[in-house]
Structure formats: C-alpha cells, structure tokens
N, C-alpha and C. Protein backbone atom coordinates (compact mmCIF):
# COMPACT_ATOMS: atom_id res chain seq x y z
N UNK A 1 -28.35 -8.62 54.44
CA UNK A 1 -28.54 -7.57 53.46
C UNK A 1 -29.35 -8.15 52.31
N UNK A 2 -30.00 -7.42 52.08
CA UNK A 2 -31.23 -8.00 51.05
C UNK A 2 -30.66 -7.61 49.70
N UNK A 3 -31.60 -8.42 48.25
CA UNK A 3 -30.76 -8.14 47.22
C UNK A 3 -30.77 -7.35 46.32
N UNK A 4 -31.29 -6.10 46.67
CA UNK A 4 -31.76 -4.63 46.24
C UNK A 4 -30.79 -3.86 47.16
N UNK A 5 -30.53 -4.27 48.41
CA UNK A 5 -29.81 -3.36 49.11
C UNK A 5 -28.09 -3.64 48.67
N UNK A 6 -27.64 -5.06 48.30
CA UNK A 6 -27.01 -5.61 47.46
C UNK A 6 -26.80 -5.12 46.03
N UNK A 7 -27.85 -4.83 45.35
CA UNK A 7 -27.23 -4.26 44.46
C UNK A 7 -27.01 -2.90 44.72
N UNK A 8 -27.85 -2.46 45.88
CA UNK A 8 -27.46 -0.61 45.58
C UNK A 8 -25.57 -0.57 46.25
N UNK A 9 -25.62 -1.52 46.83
CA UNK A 9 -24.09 -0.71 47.40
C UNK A 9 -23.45 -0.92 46.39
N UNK A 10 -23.39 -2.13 45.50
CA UNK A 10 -22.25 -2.17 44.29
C UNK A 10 -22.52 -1.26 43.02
N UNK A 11 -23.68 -1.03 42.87
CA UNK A 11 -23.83 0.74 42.29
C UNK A 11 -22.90 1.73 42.64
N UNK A 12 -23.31 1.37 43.87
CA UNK A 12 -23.03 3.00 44.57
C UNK A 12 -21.72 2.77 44.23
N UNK A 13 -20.86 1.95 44.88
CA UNK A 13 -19.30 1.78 44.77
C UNK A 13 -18.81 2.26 43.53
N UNK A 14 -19.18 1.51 42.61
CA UNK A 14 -19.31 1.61 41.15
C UNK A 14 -19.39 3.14 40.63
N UNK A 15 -20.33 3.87 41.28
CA UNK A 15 -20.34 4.98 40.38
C UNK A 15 -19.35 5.67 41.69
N UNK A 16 -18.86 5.82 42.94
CA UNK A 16 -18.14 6.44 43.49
C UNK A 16 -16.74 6.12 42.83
N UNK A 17 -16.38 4.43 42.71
CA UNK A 17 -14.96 5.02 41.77
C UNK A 17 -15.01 5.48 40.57
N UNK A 18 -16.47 5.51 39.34
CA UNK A 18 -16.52 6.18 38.04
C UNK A 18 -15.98 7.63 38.49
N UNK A 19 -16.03 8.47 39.46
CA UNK A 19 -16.13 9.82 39.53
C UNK A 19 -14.78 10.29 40.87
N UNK A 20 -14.84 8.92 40.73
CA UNK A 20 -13.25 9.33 42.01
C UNK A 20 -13.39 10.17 43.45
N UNK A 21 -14.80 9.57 43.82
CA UNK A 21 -15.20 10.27 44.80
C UNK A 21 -15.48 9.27 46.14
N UNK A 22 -14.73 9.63 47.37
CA UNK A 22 -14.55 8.46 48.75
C UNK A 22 -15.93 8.62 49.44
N UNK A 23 -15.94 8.80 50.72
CA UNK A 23 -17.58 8.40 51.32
C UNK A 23 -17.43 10.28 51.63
N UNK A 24 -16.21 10.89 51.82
CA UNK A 24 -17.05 12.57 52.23
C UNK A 24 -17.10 13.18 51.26
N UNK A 25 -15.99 12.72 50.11
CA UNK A 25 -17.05 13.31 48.42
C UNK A 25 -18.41 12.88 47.96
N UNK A 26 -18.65 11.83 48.24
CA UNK A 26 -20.37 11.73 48.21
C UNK A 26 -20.83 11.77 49.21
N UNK A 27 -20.70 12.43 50.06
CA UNK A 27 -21.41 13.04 50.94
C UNK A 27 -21.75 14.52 50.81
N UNK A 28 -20.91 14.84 50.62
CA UNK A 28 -21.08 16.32 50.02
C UNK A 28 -21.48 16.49 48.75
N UNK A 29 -21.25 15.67 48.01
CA UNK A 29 -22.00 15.54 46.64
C UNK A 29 -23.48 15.49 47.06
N UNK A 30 -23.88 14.92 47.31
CA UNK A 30 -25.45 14.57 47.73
C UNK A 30 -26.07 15.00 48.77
N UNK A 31 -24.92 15.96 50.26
CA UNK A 31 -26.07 16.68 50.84
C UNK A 31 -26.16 15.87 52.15
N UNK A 32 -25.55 15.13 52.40
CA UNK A 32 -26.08 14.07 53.40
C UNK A 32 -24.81 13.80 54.25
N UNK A 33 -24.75 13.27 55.34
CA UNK A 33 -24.16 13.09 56.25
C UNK A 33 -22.79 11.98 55.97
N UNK A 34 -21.55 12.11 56.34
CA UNK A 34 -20.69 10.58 55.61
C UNK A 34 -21.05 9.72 56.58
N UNK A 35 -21.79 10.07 57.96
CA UNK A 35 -21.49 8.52 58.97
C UNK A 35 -22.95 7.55 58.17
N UNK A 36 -23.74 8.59 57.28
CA UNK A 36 -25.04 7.53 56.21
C UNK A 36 -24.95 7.16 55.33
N UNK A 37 -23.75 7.61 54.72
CA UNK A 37 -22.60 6.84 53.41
C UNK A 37 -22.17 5.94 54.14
N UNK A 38 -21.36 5.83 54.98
CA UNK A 38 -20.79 4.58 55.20
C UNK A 38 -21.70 3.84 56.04
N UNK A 39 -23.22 4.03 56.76
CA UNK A 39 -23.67 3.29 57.22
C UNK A 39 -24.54 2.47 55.89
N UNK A 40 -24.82 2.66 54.87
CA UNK A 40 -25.27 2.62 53.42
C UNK A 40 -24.76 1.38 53.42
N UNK A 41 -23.11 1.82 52.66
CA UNK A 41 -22.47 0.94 51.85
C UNK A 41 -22.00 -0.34 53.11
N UNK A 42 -22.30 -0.37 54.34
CA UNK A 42 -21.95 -1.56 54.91
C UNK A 42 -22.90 -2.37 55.11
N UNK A 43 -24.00 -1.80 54.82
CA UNK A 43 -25.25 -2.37 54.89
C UNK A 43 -26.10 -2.82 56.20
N UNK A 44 -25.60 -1.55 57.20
CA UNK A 44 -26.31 -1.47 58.09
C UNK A 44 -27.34 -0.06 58.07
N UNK A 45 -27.61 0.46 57.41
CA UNK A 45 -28.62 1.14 57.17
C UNK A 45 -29.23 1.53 55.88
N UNK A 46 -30.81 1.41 55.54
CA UNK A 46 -30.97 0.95 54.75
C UNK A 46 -31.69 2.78 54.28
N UNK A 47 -31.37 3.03 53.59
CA UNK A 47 -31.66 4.70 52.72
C UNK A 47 -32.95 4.97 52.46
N UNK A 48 -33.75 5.85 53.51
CA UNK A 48 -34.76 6.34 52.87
C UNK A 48 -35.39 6.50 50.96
N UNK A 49 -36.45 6.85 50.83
CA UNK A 49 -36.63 7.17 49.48
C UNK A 49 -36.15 8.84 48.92
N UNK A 50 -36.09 9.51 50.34
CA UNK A 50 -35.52 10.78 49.85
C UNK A 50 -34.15 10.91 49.44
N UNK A 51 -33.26 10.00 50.48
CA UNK A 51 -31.75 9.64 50.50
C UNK A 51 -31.53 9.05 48.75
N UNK A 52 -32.33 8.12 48.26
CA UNK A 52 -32.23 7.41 47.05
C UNK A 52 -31.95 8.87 46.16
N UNK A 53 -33.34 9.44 46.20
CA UNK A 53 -33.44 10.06 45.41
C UNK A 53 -32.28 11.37 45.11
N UNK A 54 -31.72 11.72 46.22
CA UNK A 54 -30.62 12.59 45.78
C UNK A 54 -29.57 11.82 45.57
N UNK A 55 -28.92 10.76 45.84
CA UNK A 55 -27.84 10.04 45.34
C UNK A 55 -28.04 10.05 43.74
N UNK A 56 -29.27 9.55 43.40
CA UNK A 56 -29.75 9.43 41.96
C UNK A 56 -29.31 10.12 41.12
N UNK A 57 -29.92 11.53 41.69
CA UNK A 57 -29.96 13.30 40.95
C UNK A 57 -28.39 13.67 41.12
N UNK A 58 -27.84 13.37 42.14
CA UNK A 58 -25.92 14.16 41.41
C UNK A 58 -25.06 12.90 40.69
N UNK A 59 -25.75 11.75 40.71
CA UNK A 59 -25.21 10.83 39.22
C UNK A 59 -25.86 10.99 38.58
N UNK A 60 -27.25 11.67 38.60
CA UNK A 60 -27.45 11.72 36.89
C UNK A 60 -28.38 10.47 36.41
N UNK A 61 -28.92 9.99 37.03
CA UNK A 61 -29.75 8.49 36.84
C UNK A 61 -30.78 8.45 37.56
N UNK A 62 -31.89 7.52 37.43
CA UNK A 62 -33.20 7.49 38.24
C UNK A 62 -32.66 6.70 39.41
N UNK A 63 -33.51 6.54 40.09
CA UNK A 63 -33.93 5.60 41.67
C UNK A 63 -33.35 4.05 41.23
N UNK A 64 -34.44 3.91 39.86
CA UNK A 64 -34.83 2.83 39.14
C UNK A 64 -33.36 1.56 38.72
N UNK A 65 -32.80 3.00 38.18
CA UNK A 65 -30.81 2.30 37.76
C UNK A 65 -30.32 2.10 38.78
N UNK A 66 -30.25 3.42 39.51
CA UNK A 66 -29.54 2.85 41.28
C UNK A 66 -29.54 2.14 41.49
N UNK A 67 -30.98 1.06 41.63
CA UNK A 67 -31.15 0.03 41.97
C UNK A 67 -30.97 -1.15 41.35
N UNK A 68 -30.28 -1.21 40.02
CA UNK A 68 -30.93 -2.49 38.75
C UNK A 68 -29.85 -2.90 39.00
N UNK A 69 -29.63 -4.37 38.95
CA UNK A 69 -28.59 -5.46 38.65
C UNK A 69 -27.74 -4.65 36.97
N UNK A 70 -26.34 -4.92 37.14
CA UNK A 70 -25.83 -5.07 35.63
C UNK A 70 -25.39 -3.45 35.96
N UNK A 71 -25.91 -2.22 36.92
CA UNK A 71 -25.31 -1.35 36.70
C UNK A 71 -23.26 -0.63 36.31
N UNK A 72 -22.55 -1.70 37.32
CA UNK A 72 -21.61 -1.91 37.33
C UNK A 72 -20.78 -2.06 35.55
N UNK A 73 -21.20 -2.71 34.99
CA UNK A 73 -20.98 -3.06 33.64
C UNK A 73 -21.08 -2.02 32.90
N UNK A 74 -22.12 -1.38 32.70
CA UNK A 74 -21.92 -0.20 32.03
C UNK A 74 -21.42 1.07 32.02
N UNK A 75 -20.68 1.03 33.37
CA UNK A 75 -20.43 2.23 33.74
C UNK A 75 -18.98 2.48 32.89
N UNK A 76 -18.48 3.90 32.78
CA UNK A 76 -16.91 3.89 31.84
C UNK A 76 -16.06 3.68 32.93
N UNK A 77 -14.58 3.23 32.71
CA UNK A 77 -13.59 2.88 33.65
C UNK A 77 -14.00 3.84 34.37
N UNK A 78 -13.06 3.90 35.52
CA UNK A 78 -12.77 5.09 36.59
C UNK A 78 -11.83 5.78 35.79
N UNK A 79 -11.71 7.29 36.40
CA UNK A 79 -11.15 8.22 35.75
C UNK A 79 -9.71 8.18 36.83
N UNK A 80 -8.60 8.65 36.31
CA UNK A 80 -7.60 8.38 36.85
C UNK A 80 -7.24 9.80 37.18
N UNK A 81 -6.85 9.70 38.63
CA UNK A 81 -5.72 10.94 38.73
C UNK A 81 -4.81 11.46 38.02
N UNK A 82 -4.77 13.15 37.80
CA UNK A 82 -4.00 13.05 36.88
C UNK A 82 -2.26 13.01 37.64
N UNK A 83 -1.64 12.72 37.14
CA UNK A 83 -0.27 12.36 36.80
C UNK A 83 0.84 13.22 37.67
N UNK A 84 1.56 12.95 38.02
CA UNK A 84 2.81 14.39 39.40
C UNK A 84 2.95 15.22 38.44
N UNK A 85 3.43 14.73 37.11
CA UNK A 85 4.00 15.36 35.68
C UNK A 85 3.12 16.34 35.75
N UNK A 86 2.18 16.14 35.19
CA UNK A 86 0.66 16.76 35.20
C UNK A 86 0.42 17.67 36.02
N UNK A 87 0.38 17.61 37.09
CA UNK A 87 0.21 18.69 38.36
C UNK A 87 1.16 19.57 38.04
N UNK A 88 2.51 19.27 37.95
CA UNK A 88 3.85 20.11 37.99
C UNK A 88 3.62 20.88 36.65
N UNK A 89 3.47 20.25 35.54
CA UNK A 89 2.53 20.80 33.99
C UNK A 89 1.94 22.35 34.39
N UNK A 90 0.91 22.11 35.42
CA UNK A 90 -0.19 22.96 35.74
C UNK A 90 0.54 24.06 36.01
N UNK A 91 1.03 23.88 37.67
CA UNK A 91 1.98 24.56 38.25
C UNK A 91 2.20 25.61 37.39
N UNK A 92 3.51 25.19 36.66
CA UNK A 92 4.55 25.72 35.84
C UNK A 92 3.70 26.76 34.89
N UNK A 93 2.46 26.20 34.41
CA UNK A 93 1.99 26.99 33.68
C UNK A 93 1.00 27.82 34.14
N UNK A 94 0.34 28.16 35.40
CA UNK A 94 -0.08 29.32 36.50
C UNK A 94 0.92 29.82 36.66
N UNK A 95 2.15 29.44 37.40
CA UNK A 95 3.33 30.58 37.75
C UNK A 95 3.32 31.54 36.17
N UNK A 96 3.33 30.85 35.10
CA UNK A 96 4.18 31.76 34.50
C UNK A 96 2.79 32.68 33.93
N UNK A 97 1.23 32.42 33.95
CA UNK A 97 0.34 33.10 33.78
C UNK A 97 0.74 34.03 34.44
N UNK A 98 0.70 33.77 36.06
CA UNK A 98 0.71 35.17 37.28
C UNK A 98 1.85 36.13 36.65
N UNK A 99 2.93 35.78 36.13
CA UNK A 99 4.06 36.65 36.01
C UNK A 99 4.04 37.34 34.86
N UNK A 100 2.89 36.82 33.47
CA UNK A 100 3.10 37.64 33.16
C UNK A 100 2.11 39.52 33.18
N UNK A 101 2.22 40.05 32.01
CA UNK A 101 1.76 41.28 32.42
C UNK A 101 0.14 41.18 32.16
N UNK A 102 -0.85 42.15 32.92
CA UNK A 102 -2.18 42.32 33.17
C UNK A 102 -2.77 42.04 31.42
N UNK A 103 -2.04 42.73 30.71
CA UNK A 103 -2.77 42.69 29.50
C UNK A 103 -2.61 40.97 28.92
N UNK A 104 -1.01 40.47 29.01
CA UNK A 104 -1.17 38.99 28.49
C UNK A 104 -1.99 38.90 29.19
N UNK A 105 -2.47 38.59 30.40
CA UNK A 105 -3.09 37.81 31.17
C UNK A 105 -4.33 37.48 30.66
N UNK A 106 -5.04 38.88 30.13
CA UNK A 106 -6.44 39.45 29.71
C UNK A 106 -6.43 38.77 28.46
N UNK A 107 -4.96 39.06 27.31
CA UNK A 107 -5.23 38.22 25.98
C UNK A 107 -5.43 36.87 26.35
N UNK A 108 -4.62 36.12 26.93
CA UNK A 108 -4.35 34.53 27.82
C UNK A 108 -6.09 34.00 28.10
N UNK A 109 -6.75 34.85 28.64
CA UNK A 109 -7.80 34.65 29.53
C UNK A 109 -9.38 34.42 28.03
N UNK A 110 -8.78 35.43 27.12
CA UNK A 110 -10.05 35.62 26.36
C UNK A 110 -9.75 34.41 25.30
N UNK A 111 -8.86 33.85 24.88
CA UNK A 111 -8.14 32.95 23.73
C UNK A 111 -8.65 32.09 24.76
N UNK A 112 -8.65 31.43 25.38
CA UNK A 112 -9.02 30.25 26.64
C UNK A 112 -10.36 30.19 26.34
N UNK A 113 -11.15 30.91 26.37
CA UNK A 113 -12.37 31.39 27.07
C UNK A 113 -13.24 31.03 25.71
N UNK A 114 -12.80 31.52 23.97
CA UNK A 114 -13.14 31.30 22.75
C UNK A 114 -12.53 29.48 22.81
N UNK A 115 -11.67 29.09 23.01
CA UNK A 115 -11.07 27.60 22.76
C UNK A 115 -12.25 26.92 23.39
N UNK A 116 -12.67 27.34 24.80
CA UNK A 116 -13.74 26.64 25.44
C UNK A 116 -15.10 26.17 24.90
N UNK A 117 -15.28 28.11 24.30
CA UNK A 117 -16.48 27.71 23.43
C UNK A 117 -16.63 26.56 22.59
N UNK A 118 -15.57 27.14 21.30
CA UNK A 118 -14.97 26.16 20.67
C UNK A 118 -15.37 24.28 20.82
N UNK A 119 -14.42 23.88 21.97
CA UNK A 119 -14.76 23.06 22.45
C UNK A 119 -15.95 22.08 22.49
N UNK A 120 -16.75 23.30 23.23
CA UNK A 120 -17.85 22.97 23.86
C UNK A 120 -19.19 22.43 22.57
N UNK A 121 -18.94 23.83 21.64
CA UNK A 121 -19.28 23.60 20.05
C UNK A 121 -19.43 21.75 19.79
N UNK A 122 -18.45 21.64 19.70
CA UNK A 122 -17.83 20.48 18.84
C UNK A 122 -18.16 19.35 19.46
N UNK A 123 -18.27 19.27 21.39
CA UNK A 123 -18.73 18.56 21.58
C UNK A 123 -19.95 17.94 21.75
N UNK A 124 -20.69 18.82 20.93
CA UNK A 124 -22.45 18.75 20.88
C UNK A 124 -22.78 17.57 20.45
C-alpha cells in the first residue's frame, strides 16, 4: 500500500468514526457500493478520482485533505452515542407528545419550530 493510499485510509477511518458512520453508512453516504468501502480501507483497491471525489463532497473537504498527512489530528473527537437514559428521555417524551390533544400538539410543534429558529440565529 502506497503512502497516499496510507494516508487516505486513516482519513477515511478518522472521519468515519468523527461521524459514527461503519462501511454501509459510508456507503450510502457517498453513493457507492460497501464491498468498495471495504475494498478501500484494506487497501486492496485503490479509488478512482470520481470515488475520491464524492467521499470528499459528503465530508465536506477537498480531494486535496482526503489525502494530506496530519488529517487525523484535526479532526473533533468522535461523537458519542447518545445514552439508554437518553433514548428512554426521547421515548417518554414522543409518547406523551402523541397523547396529547391535536391542538397541544400544533402549540408543541410551533414553540419547537421558533426555538429552532432561535437556535439556528445564534448559531451564526
């Protein structure tokens, strides 16, 4: 394995655990087949320039980074699953959306919907 093809798999790895995604989430992320993800990352097949280029485009980075030494380092931790608590959190709080009446639902839905904005505002 050569040392471009070397660095792309520890990229790749790298940004598959940044986003918590195995070889058929980036596969489907990007469009492409998983038996060419995992023929990729073992380094028995070596990725067209078209293949590069959509791996690139659903992380969000050129060809150029894909490929650069040091990518690994900059990337933010991996994002963690969230929590049983957390799920059960969710749960609990859909059941009791569904139950209640059409109109909460509608107030529920539009207060959400302004918080988002909100949000979204702030995180400019």
């Amino acid at each position: 394995m050569s040392g471009t093809h070397q660095e792309l798999v520890s990229n790749l790895t790298a940004l598959m655990q940044s986003r918590s995604l195995n070889q058929v989430g980036l596969a489907s992320l990007v469009g492409i087949n998983q038996k060419t993800v995992s023929n990729i990352l073992r380094g028995s097949n070596s990725p067209s320039l078209e293949i590069l280029e959509k791996i690139a485009v659903a992380f969000g980075i050129s060809v150029a980074v894909l490929l650069s030494p040091g990518l690994r380092e900059n990337l933010p931790p991996a994002r963690s699953s969230p929590s049983a608590s957390t799920a059960r959190d969710i749960a609990r709080l859909v059941e009791d959306f569904l139950l209640s009446s059409s109109q909460a639902q509608q107030e529920l839905l539009i207060t959400a919907r302004e918080k988002a904005k909100e949000s979204a505002t702030h995180n400019k």
